[in-house]
C-alpha atoms as a PDB file:
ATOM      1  CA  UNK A   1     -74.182 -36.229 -26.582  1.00  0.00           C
ATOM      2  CA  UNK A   2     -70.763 -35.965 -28.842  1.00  0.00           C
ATOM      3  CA  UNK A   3     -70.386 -33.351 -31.023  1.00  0.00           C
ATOM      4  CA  UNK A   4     -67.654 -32.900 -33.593  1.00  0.00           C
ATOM      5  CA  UNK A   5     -65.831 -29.099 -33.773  1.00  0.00           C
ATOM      6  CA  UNK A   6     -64.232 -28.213 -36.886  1.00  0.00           C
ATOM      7  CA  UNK A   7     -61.032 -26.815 -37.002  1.00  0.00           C
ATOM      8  CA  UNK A   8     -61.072 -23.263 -38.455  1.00  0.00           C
ATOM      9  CA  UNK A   9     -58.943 -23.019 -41.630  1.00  0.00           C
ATOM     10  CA  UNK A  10     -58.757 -19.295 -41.196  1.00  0.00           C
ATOM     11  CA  UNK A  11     -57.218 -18.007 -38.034  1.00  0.00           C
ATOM     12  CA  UNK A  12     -56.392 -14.688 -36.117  1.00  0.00           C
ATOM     13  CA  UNK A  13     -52.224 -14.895 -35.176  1.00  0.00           C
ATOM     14  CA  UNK A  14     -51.596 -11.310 -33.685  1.00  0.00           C
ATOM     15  CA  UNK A  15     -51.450  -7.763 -34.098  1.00  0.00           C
ATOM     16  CA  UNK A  16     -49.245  -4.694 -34.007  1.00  0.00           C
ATOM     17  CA  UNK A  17     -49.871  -1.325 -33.248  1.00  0.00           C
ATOM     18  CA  UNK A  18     -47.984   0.620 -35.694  1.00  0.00           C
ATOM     19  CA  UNK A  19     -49.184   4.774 -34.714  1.00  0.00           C
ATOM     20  CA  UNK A  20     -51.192   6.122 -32.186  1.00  0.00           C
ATOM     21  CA  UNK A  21     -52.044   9.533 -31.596  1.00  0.00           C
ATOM     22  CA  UNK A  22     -54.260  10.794 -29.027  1.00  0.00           C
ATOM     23  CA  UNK A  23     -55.165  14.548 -27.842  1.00  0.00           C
ATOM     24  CA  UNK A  24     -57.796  14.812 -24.949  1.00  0.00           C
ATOM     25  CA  UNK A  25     -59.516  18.220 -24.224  1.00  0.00           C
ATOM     26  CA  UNK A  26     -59.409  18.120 -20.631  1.00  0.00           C
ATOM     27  CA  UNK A  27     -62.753  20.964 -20.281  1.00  0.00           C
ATOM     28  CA  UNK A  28     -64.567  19.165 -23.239  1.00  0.00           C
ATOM     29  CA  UNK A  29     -68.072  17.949 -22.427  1.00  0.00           C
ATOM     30  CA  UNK A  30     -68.951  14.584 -23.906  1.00  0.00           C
ATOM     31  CA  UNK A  31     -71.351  15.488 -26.557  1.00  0.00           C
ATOM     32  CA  UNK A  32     -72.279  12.016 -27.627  1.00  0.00           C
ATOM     33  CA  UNK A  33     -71.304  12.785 -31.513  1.00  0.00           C
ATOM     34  CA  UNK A  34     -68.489  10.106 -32.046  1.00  0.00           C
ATOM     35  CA  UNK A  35     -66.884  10.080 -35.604  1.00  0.00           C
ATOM     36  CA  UNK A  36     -65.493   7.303 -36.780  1.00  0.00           C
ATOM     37  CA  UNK A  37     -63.535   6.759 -40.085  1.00  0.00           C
ATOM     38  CA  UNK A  38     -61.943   3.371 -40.831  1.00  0.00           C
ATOM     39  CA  UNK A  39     -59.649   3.287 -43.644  1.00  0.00           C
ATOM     40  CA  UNK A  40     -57.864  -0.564 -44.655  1.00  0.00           C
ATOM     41  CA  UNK A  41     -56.155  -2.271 -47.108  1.00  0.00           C
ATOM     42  CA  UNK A  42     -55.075  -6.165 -47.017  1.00  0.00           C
ATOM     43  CA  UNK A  43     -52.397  -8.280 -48.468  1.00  0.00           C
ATOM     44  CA  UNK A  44     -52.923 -12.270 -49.599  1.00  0.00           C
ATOM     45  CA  UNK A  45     -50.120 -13.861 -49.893  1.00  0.00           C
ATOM     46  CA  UNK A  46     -51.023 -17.424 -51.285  1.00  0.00           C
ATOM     47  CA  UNK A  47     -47.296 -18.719 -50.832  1.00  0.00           C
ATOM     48  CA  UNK A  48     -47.255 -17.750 -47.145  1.00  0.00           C
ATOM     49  CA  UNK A  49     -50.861 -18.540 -46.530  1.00  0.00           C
ATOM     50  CA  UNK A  50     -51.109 -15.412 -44.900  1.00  0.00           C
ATOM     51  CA  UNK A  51     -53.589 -12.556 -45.061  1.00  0.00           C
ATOM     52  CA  UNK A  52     -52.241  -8.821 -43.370  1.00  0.00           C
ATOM     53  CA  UNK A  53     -54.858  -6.490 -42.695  1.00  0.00           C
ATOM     54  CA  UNK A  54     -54.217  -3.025 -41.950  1.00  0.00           C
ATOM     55  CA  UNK A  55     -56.454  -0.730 -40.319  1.00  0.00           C
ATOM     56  CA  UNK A  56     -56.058   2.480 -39.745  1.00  0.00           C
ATOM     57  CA  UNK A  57     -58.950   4.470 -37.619  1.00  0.00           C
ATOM     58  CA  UNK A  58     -59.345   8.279 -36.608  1.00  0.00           C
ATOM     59  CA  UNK A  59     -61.883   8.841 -34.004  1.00  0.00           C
ATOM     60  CA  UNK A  60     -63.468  12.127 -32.719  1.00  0.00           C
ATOM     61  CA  UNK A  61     -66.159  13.607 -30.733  1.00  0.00           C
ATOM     62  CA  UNK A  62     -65.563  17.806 -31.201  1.00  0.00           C
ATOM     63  CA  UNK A  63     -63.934  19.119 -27.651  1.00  0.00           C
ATOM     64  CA  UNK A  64     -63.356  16.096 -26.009  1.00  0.00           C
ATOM     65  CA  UNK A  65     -60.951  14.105 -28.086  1.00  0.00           C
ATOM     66  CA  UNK A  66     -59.158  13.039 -31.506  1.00  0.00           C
ATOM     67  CA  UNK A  67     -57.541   9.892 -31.766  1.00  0.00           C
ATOM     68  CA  UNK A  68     -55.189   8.140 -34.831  1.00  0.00           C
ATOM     69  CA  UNK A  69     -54.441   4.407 -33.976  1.00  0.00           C
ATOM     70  CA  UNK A  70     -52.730   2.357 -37.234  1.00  0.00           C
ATOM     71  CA  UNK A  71     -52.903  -1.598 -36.728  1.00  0.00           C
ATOM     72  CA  UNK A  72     -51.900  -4.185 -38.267  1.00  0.00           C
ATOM     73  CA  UNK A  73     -53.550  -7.612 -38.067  1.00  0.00           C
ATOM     74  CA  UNK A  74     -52.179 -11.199 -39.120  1.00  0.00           C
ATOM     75  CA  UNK A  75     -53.826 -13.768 -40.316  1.00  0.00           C
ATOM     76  CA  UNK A  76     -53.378 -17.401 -41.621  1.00  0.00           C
ATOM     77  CA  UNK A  77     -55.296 -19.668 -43.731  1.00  0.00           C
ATOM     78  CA  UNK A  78     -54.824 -23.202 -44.827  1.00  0.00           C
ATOM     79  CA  UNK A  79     -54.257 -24.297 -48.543  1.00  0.00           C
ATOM     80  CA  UNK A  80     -55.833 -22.936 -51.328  1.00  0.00           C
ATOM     81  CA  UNK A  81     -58.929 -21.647 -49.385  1.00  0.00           C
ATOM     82  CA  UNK A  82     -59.185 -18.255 -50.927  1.00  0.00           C
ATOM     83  CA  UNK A  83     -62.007 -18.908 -53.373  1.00  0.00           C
ATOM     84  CA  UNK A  84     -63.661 -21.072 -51.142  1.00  0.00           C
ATOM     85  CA  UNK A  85     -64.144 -18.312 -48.059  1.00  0.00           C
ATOM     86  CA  UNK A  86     -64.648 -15.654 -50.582  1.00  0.00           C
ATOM     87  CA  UNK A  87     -66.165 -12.863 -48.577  1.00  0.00           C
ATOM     88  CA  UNK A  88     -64.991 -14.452 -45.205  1.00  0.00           C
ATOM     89  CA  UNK A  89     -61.646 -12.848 -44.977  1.00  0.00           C
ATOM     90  CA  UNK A  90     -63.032  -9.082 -46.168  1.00  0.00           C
ATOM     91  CA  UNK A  91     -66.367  -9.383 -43.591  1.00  0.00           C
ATOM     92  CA  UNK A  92     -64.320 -11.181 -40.216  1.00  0.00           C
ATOM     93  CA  UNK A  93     -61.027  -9.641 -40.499  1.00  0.00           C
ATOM     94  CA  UNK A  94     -61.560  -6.390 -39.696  1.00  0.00           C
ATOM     95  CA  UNK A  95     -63.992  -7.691 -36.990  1.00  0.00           C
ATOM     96  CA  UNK A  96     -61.476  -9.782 -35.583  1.00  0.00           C
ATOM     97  CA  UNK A  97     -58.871  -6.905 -35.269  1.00  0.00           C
ATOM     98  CA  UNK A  98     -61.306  -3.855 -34.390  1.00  0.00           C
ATOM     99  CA  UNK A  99     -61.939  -4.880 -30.586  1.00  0.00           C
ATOM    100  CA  UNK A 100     -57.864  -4.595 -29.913  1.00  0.00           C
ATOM    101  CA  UNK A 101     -57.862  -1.229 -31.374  1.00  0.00           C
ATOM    102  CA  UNK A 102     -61.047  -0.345 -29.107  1.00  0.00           C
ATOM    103  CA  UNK A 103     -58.437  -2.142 -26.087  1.00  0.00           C
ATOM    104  CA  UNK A 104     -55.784  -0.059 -26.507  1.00  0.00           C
ATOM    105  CA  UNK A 105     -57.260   3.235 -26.477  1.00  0.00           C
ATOM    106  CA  UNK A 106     -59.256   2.712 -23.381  1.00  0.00           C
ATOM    107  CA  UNK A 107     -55.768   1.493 -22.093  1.00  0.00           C
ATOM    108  CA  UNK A 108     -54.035   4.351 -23.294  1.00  0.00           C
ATOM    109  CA  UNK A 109     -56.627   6.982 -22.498  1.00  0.00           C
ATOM    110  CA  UNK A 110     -57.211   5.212 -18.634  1.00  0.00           C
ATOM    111  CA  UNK A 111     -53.156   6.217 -17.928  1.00  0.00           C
ATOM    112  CA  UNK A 112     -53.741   9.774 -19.119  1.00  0.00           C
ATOM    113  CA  UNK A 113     -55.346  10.898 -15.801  1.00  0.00           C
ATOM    114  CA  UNK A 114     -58.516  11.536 -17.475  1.00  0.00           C
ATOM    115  CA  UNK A 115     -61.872   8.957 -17.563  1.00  0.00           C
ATOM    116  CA  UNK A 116     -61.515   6.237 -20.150  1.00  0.00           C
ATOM    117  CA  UNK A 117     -62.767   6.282 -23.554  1.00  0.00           C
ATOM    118  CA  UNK A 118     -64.899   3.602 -24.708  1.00  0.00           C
ATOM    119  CA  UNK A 119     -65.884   3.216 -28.391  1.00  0.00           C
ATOM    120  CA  UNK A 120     -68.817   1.168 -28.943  1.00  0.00           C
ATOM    121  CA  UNK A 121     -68.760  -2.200 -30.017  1.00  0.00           C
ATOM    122  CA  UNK A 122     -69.369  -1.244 -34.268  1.00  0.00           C
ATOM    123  CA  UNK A 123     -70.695  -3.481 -37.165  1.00  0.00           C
ATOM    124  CA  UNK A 124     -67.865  -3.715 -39.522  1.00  0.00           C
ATOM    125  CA  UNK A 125     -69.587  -5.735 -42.294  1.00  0.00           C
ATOM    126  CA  UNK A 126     -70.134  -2.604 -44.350  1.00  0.00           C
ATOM    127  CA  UNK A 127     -66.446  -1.937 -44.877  1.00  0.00           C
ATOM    128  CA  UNK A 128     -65.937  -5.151 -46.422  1.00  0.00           C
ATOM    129  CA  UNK A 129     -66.430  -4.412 -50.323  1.00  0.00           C
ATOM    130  CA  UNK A 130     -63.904  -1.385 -49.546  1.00  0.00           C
ATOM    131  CA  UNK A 131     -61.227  -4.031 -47.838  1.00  0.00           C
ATOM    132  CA  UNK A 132     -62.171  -6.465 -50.919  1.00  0.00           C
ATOM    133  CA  UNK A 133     -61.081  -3.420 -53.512  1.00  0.00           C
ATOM    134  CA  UNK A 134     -58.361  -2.765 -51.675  1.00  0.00           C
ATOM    135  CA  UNK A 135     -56.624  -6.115 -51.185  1.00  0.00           C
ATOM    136  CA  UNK A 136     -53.718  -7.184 -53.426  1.00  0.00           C
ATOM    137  CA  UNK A 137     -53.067 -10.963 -53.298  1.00  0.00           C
ATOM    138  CA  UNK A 138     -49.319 -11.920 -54.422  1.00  0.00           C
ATOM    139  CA  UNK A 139     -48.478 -15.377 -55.590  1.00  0.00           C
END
């Protein structure tokens, strides 16, 4: 059986880190009340072809720990594809960039000499009329 694959005009190049802050409450009991606020903001650049998400997160469950983490994730696209994926870039994006941010602070939280914290895989699809007002494309 052959089977064609199409070649994704919209891909994922890299991220950055850009500010983390993280305070753990070593006698904190894990409550099982994790907040999460996501705050982001994009740039399309149709000379460039590129599309720069940033995503900033604070995370908290009371007594146990706060964490900041700032990313920024890049993006590239192919041609004049921005009408034609419409909703793609606001909906995938920040799906595409959240699971390094959940990386990092497991990584960073694992060195601190304390258990790991683990955020939960999240559906990120609701944030994407909030990354769609907040996106300024540049010619």
């Amino acid at each position: 059986m052959s089977s064609s694959i199409n070649k994704s005009v919209f891909r994922f190049v890299g991220f950055n880190i850009i500010e983390s802050y993280i305070k753990r409450y070593p006698s904190g009991k894990n409550r099982g009340e994790l907040q999460v606020e996501m705050d982001l903001s994009a740039i399309v650049n149709r000379t460039e072809n590129t599309f720069v998400l940033n995503m900033a997160g604070e995370f908290k469950d009371e007594g146990v720990f706060e964490a900041r983490i700032s990313a920024v994730g890049h993006f590239q696209f192919e041609g004049e594809i921005l009408e034609e994926l419409g909703n793609y870039f606001y909906v995938n994006s920040p799906a595409l960039l959240f699971p390094h941010i959940r990386a990092y602070l497991a990584a960073m939280t694992s060195l601190s000499g304390m258990s790991s914290i683990l955020i939960p895989a999240m559906n990120l699809s609701g944030l994407s009329e909030d990354l769609k007002k907040n996106t300024q494309i540049v010619d």
